[in-house]
Protein backbone atom coordinates (compact mmCIF):
# COMPACT_ATOMS: atom_id res chain seq x y z
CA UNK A 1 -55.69 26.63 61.19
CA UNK A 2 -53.03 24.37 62.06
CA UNK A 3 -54.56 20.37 61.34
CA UNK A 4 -53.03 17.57 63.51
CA UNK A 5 -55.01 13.76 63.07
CA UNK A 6 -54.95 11.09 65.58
CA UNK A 7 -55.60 7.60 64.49
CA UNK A 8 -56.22 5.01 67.13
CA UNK A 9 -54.72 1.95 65.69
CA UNK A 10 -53.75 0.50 69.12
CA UNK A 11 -56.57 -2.79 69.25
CA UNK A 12 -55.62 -6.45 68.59
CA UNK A 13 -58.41 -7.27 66.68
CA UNK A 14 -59.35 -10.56 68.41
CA UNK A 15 -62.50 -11.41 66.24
CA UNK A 16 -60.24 -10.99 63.24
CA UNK A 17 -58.76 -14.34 64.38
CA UNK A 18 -55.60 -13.52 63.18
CA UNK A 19 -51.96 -13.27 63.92
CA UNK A 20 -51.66 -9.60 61.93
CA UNK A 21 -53.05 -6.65 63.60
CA UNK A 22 -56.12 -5.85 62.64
CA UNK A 23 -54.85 -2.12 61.06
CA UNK A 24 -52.73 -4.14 58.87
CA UNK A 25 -55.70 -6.52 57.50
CA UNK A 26 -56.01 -5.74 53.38
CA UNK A 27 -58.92 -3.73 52.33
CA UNK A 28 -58.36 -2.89 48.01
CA UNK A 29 -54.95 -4.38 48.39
CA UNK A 30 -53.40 -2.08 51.04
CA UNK A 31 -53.55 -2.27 54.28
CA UNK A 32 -57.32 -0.32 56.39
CA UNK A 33 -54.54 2.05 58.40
CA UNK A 34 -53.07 2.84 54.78
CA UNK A 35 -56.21 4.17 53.61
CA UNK A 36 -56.59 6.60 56.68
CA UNK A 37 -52.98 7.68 56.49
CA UNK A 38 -53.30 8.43 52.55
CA UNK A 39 -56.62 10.13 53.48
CA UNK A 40 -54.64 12.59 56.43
CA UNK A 41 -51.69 12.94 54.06
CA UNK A 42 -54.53 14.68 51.61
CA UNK A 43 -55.34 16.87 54.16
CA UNK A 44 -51.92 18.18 54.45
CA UNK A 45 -52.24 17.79 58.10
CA UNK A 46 -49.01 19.43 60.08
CA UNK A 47 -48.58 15.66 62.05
CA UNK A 48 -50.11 12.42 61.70
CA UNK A 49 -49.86 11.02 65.34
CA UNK A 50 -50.61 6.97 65.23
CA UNK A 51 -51.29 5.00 68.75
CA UNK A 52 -50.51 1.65 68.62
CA UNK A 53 -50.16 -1.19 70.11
CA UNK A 54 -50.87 -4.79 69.84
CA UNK A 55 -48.15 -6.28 67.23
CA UNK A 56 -46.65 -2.53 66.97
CA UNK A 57 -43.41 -3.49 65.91
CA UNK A 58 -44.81 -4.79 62.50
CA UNK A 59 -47.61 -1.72 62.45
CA UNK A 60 -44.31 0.47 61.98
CA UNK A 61 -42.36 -1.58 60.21
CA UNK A 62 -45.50 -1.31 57.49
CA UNK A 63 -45.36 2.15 57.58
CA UNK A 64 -41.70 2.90 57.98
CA UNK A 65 -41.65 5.28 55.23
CA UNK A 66 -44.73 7.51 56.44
CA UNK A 67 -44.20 10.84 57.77
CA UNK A 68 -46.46 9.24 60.70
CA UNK A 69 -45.49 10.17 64.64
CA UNK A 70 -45.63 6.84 66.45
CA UNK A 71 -47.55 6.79 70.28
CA UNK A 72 -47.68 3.70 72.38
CA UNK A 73 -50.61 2.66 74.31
CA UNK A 74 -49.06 -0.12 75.95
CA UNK A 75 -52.33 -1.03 78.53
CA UNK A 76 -56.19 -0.74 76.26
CA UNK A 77 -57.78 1.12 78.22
CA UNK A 78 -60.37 2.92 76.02
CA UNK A 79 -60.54 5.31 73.68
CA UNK A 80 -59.74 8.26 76.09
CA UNK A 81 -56.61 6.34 77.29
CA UNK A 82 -55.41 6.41 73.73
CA UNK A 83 -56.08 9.66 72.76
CA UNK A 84 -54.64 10.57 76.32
CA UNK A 85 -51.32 9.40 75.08
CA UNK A 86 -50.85 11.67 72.35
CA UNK A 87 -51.12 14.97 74.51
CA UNK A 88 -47.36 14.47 74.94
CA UNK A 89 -46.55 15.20 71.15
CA UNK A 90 -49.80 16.89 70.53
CA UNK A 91 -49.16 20.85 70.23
CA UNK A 92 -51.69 23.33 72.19
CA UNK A 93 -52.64 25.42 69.31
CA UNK A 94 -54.55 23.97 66.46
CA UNK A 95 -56.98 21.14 66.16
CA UNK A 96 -57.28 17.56 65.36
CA UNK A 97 -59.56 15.10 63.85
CA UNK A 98 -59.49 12.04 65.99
CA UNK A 99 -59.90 8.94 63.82
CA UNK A 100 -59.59 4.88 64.16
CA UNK A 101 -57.32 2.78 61.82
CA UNK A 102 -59.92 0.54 61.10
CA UNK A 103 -62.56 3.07 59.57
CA UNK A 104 -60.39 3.19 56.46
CA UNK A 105 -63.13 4.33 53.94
CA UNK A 106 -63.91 8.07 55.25
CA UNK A 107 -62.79 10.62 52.60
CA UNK A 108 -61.28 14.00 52.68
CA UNK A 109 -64.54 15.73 51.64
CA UNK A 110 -66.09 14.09 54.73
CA UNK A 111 -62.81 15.12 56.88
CA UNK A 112 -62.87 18.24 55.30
CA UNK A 113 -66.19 19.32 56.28
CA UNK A 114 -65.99 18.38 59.74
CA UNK A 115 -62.64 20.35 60.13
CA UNK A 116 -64.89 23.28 58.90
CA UNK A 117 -68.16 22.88 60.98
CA UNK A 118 -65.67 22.40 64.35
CA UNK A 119 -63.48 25.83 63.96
CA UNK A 120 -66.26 27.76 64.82
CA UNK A 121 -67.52 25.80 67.52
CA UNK A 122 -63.89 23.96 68.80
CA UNK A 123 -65.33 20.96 68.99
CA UNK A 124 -67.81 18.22 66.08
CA UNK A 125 -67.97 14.52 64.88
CA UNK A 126 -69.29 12.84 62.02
CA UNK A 127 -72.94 11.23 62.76
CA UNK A 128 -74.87 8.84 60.63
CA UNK A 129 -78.76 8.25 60.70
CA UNK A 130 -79.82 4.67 60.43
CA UNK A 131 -82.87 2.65 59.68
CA UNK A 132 -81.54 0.21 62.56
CA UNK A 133 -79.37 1.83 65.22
CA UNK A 134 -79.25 -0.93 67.10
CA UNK A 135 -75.44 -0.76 69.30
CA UNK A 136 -74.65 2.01 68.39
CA UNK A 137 -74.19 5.48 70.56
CA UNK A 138 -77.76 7.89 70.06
CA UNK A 139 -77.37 11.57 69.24
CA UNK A 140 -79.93 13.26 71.68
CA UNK A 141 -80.35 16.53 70.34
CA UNK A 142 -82.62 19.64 71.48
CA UNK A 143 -84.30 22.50 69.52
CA UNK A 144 -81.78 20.79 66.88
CA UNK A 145 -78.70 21.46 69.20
CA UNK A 146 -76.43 17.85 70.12
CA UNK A 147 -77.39 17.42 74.25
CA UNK A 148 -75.63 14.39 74.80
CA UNK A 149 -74.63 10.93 73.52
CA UNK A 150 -76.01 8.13 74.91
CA UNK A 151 -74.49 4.73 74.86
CA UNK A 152 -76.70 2.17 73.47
CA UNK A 153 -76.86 -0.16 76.93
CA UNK A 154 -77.54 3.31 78.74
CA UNK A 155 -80.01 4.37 76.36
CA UNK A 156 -83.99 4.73 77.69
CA UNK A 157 -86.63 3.28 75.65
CA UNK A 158 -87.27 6.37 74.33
CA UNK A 159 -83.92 7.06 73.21
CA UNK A 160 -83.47 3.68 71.26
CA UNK A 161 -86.20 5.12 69.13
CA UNK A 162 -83.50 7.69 67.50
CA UNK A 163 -81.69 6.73 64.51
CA UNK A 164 -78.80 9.37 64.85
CA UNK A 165 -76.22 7.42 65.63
CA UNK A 166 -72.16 8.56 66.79
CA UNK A 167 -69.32 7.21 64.22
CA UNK A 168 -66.48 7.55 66.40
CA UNK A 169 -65.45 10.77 64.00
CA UNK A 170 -64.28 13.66 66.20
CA UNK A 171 -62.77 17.01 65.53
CA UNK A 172 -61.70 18.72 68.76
CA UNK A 173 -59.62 21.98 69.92
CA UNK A 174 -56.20 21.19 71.06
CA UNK A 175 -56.24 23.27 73.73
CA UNK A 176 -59.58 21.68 74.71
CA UNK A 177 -58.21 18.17 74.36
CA UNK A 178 -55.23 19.56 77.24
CA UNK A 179 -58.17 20.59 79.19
CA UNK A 180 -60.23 17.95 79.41
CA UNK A 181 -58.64 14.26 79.02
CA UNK A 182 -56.59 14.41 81.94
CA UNK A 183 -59.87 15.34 84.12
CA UNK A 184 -61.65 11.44 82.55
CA UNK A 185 -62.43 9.04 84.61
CA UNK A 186 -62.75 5.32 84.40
CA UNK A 187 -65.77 5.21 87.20
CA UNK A 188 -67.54 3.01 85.10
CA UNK A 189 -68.32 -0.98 84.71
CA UNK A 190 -65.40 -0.96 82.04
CA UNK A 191 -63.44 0.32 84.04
CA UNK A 192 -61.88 2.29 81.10
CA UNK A 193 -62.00 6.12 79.81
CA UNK A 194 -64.17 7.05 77.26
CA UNK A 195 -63.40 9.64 74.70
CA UNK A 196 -66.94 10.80 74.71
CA UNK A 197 -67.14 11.93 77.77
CA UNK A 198 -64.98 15.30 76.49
CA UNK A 199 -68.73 16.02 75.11
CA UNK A 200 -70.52 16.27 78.55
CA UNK A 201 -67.20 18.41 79.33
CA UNK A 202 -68.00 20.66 76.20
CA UNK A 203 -71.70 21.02 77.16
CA UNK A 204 -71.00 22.06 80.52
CA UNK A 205 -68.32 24.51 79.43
CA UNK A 206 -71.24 26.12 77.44
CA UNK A 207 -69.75 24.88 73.62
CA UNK A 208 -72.23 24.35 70.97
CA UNK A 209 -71.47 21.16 69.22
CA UNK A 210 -71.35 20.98 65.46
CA UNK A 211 -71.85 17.83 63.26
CA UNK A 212 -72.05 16.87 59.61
CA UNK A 213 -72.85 13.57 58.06
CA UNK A 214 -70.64 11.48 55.53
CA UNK A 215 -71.58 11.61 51.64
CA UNK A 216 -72.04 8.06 52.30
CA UNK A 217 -72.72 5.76 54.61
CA UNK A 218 -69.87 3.29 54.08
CA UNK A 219 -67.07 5.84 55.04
CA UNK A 220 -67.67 5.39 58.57
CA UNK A 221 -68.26 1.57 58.81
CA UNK A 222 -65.55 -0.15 61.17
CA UNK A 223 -64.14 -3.52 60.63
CA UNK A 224 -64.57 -6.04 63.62
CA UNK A 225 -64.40 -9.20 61.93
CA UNK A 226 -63.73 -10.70 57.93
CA UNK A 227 -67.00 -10.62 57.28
CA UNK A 228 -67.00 -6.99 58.54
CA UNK A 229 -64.06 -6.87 56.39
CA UNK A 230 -65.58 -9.06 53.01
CA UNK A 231 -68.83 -6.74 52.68
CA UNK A 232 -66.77 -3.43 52.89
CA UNK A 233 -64.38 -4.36 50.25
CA UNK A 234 -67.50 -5.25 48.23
CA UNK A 235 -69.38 -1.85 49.03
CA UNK A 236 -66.14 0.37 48.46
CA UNK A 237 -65.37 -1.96 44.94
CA UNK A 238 -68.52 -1.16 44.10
CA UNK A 239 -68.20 2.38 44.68
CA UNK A 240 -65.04 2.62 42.93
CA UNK A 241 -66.84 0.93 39.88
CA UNK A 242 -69.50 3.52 39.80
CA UNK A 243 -67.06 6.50 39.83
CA UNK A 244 -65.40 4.22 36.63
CA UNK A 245 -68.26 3.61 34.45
CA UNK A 246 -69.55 7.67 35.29
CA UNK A 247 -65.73 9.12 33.62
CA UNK A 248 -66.61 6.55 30.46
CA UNK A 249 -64.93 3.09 31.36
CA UNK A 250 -67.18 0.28 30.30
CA UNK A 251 -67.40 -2.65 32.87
CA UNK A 252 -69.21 -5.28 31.95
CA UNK A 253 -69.72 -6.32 35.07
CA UNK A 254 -68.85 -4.33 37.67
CA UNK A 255 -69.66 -6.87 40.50
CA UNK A 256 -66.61 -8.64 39.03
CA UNK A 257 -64.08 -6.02 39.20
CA UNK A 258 -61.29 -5.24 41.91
CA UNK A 259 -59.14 -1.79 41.63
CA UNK A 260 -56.63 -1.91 44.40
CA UNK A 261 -54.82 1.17 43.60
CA UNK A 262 -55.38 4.15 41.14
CA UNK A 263 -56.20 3.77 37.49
CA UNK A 264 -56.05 6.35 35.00
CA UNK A 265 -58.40 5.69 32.08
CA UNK A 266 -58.57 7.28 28.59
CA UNK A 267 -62.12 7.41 26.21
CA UNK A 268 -63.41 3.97 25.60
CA UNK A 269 -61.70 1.60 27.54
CA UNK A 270 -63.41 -2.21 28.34
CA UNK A 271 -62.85 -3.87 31.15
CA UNK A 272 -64.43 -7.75 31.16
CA UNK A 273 -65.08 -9.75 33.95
CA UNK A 274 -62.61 -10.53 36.99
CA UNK A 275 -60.01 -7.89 36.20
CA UNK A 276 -58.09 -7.16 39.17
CA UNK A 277 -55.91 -3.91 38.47
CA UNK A 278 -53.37 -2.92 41.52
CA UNK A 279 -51.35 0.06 42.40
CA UNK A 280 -51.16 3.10 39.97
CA UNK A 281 -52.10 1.90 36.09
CA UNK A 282 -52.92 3.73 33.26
CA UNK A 283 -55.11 2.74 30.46
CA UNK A 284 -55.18 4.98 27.28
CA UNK A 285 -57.89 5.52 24.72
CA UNK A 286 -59.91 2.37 23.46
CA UNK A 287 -57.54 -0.18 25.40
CA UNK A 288 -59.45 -3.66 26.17
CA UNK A 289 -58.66 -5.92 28.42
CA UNK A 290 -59.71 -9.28 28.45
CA UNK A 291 -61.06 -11.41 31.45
CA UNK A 292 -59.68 -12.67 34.49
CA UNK A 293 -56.59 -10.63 33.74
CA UNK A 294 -54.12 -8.93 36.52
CA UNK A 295 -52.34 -6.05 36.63
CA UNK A 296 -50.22 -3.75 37.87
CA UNK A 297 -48.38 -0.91 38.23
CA UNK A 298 -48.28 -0.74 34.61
CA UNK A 299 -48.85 0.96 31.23
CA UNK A 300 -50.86 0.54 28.44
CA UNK A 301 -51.27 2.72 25.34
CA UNK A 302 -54.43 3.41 22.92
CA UNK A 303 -55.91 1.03 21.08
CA UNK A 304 -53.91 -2.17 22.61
CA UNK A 305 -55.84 -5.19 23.64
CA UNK A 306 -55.02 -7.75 26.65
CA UNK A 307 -56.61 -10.84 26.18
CA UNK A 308 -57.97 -13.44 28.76
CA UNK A 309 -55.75 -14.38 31.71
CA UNK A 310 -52.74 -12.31 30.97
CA UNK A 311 -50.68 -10.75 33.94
CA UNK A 312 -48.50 -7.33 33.41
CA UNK A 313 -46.37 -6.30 36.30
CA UNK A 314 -44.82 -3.21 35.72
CA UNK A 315 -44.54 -3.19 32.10
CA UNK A 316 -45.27 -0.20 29.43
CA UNK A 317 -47.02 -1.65 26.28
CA UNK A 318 -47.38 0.60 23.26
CA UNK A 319 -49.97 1.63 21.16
CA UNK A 320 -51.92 -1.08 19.08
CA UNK A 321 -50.39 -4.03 20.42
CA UNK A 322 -51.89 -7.22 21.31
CA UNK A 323 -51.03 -9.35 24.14
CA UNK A 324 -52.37 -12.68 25.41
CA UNK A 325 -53.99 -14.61 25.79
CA UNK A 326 -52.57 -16.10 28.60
CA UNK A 327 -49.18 -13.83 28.51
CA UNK A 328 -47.05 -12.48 31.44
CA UNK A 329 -45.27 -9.25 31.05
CA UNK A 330 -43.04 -9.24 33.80
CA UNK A 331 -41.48 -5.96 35.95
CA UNK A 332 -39.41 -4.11 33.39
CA UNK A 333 -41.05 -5.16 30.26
CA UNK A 334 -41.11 -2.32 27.55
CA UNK A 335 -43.13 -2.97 24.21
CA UNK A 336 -43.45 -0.48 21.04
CA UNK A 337 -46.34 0.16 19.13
CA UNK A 338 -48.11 -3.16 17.25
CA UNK A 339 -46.13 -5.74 19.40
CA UNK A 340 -47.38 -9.34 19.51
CA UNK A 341 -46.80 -11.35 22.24
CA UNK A 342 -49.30 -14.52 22.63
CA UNK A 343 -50.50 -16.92 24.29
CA UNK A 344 -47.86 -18.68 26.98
CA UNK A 345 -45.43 -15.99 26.47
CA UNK A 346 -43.50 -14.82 29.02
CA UNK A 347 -41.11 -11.25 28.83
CA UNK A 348 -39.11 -9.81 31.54
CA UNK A 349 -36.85 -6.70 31.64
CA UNK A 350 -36.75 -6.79 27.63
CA UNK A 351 -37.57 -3.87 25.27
CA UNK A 352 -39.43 -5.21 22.14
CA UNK A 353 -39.65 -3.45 19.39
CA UNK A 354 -42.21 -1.98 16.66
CA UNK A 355 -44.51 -4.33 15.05
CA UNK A 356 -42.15 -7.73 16.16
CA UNK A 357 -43.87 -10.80 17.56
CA UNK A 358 -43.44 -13.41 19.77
CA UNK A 359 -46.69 -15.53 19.56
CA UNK A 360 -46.35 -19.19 21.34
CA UNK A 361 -44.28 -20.19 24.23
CA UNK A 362 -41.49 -18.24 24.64
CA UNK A 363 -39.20 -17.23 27.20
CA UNK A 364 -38.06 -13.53 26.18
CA UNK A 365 -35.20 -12.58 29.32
CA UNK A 366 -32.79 -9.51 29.64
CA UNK A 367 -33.26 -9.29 25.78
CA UNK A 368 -33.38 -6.39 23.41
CA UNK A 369 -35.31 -6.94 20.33
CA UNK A 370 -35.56 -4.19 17.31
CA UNK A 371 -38.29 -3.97 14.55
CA UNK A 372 -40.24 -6.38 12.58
CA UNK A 373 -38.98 -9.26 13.94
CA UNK A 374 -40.37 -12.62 14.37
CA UNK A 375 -39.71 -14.79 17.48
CA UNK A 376 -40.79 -18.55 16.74
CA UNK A 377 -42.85 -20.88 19.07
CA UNK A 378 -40.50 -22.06 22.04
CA UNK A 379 -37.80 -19.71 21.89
CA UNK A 380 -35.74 -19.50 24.79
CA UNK A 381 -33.20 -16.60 25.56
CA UNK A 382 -30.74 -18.72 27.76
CA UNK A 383 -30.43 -15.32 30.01
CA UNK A 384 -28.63 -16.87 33.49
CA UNK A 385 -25.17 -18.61 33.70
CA UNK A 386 -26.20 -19.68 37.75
CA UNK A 387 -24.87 -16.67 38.67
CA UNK A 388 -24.96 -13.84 36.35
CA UNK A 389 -27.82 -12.02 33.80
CA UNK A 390 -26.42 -11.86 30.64
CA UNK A 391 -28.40 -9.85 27.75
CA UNK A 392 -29.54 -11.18 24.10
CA UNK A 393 -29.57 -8.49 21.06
CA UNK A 394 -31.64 -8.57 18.63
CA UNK A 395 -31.56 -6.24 15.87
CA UNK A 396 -34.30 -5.69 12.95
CA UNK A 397 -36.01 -7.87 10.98
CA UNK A 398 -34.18 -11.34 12.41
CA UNK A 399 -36.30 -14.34 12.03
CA UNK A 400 -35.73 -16.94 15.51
CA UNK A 401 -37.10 -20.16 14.30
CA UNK A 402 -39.25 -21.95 16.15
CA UNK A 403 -37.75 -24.24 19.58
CA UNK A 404 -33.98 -22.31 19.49
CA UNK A 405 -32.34 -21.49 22.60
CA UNK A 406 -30.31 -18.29 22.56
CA UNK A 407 -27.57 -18.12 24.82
CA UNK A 408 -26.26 -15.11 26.20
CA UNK A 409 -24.41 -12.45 25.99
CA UNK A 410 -25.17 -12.22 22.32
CA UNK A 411 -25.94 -10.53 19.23
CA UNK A 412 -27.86 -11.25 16.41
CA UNK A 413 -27.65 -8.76 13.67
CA UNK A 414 -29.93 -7.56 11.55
CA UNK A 415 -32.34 -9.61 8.97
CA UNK A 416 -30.23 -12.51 10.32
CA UNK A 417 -31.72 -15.80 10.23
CA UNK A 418 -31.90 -18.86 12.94
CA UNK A 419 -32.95 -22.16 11.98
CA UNK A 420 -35.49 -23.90 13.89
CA UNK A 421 -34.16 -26.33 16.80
CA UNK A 422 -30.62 -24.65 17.48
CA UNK A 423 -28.88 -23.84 20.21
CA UNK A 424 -26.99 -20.44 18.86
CA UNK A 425 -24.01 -19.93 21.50
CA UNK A 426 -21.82 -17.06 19.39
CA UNK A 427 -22.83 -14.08 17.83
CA UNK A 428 -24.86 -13.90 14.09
CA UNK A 429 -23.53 -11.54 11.43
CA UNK A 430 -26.25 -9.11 9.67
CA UNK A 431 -28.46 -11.44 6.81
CA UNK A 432 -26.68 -14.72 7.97
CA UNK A 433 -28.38 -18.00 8.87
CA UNK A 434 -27.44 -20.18 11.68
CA UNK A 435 -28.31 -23.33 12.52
CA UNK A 436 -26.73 -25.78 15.00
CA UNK A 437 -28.20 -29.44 15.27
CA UNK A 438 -26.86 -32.86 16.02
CA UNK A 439 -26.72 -35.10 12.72
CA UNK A 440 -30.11 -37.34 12.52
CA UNK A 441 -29.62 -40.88 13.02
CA UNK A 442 -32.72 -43.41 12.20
CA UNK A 443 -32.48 -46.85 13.84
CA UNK A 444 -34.83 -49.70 11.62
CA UNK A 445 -37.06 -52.15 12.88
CA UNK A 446 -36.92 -50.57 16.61
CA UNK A 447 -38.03 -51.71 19.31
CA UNK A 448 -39.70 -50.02 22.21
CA UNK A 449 -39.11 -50.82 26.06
CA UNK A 450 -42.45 -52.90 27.05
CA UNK A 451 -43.66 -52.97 30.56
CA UNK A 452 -44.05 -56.05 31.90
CA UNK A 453 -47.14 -57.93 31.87
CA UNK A 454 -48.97 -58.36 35.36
């Protein structure tokens, strides 16, 4: 069966109060029509047809690299309008799940399950059974069969008593879809076409109509507003948490933990308070990581340990190293096994190698440092001329003394020496010390500048 999904990511969003479209509002760090496209990409769908509209031109330019087929709905005229649009790209054969751009938390066992219960019947949506149903559409069923759904204004008393509620999840026939949306009609006090009306169609055609109900709830809540938007990010963090701490992570807190993006975790790993990890990270066995750290796209072998407040951007730290606290490992950072790098340390695009250490204040730039070597407190590698990188090399064993600037392109050769407070300009033979320092002058009996007296 041939799978085409519409996504309705056409409103403005005006509660959002916002100048971004309301598809393109963050939910776990990407955008709520992200999460539906990544979830129809999983479902190897043969087209994923997107109607837009308000602010489209930055809607695509956000997903300009998504096999996505772009629809305009230039007048918002309901949801039948918009999926009206798509019958122009929308093939005859097949079917399609019909979903909205700002429902971003459905998954593909949901999806997947609908797309099975509506073969046999050529038409289904998702419902959802609620303690209040208050607003939303009613699912009037008879003898168990779906009669009808009922809008809440339209509802009778009787019907408001029904908790089975419609989620706005469809899964209709193509061909269907060619029969019936050009036949809607906006008769109504709207003045707009409704989608749902293709069931009434379906019932009079004599179609059974099949339905299946999320895994949970929170796949199939919309976002109207940020505090719409606050408590779903909480519910699917949570969620996320709970799938974390079931494969063996240890949170200590998973109220205070954000994943916005994939993580890969080994045996053992603890996460403390405030972590916020984003796009795809890997954690191997027993890694820690301190709190209120960030990062991302990044990773971290067994047994190292990130301490408080340290940020790694696309940086691969080796096995048994310790970084932090209060580091930042920048994008193309590269650290072998038992590498120290503390507190106000700072390393970007450098390769450091086994067992060396950079513990206090340092700047670490374009640099390549070998094995067993020992960067002092407030080294600088003097990497940019104003307008070109240069690298620093650093071979085994060298020892920087502490407050040296190293100015590159250079070379320091191995077991070399540099004394503490020099500015090192030329290249260092193997086992040589350098040193460079103005001669010290003392001035008796000196006098400081006073400020004047008021």
């Amino acid at each position: 069966m041939t799978i085409s999904v519409i996504i309705l990511a056409a409103g403005k969003g005006t509660r959002m109060r916002s100048a971004l479209p309301k598809v393109l509002q963050p939910l776990a760090g990407r955008p709520l029509l992200g999460h539906v496209v990544d979830t129809a990409k999983k479902l190897q769908a043969k087209q994923i047809i997107t109607i837009y509209g308000h602010g489209g031109d930055l809607v695509q330019q956000a997903f300009a690299a998504e096999p996505i087929q772009w629809v305009e709905q230039a007048q918002q005229l309901g949801t039948g309008h918009a999926v009206q649009m798509a019958l122009s790209v929308l093939p005859t054969e097949g079917i399609s799940l019909i979903l909205s751009g700002d429902v971003p938390c459905v998954t593909q066992d949901t999806l997947q399950r609908l797309i099975a219960a509506s073969q046999e019947t050529g038409i289904g949506l998702a419902t959802l059974t609620l303690e209040d149903a208050s607003g939303y559409g009613r699912i009037v069923r008879k003898a168990g069969q779906i009669q009808a759904i009922v809008e809440h204004k339209d509802a009778t008393a009787e019907q408001r008593q029904i908790q089975e509620v419609n989620t706005g999840l469809y899964c209709v026939s193509n061909a269907k879809l060619h029969q019936w949306l050009p036949r809607l009609s906006n008769d109504n006090a709207q003045a707009e076409y409704y989608l749902t009306d293709i069931f009434a169609m379906a019932l009079a055609d004599g179609m059974q109509i099949a339905s299946i109900q999320p895994n949970k709830a929170f796949e199939v809540e919309g976002v109207n507003d940020r505090v719409q938007l606050a408590a779903l990010e909480r519910q699917l963090q949570h969620d996320q948490a709970e799938q974390l701490m079931r494969q063996g992570v240890h949170l200590i807190d998973p109220t205070r933990f954000d994943l916005r993006g994939q993580l890969e975790a080994g045996q053992d790993v603890r996460i403390d308070i405030n972590v916020v990890i984003e796009g795809h990270c890997v954690f191997g066995d027993g890694v820690e990581i301190g709190p209120g750290c960030i990062i991302k796209n990044s990773h971290i072998a067994a047994g190292s340990k990130i301490q408080a407040y340290s940020i790694l951007d696309q940086a691969q730290v080796g096995v048994a190293a310790q970084i932090g606290p209060f580091a930042r490992l920048r994008p193309g950072t590269v650290l072998s096994d038992e590498v120290h790098i503390g507190n106000f340390v700072e390393v970007k695009n450098s390769k450091i190698g086994l067992a060396s250490k950079a513990n206090h204040f340092t700047y670490l730039g374009d640099t390549d440092i070998g094995a067993d070597c020992n960067i002092g407190a407030g080294t600088i590698t003097c990497n940019y001329d104003g307008a070109h990188k240069h690298r620093t090399v650093i071979d085994d064993q060298v020892f920087i003394g502490s407050n040296s600037s190293l100015v590159a392109p250079l070379h320091i050769g191995e077991g070399a020496t540099v004394g503490a407070g020099s500015v090192i300009t030329h290249d260092v033979e193997p086992h040589a010390l350098a040193f460079e320092r103005a001669k010290q002058l003392s001035k008796t009996n000196y006098q400081r500048p006073q400020k004047a007296k008021k």
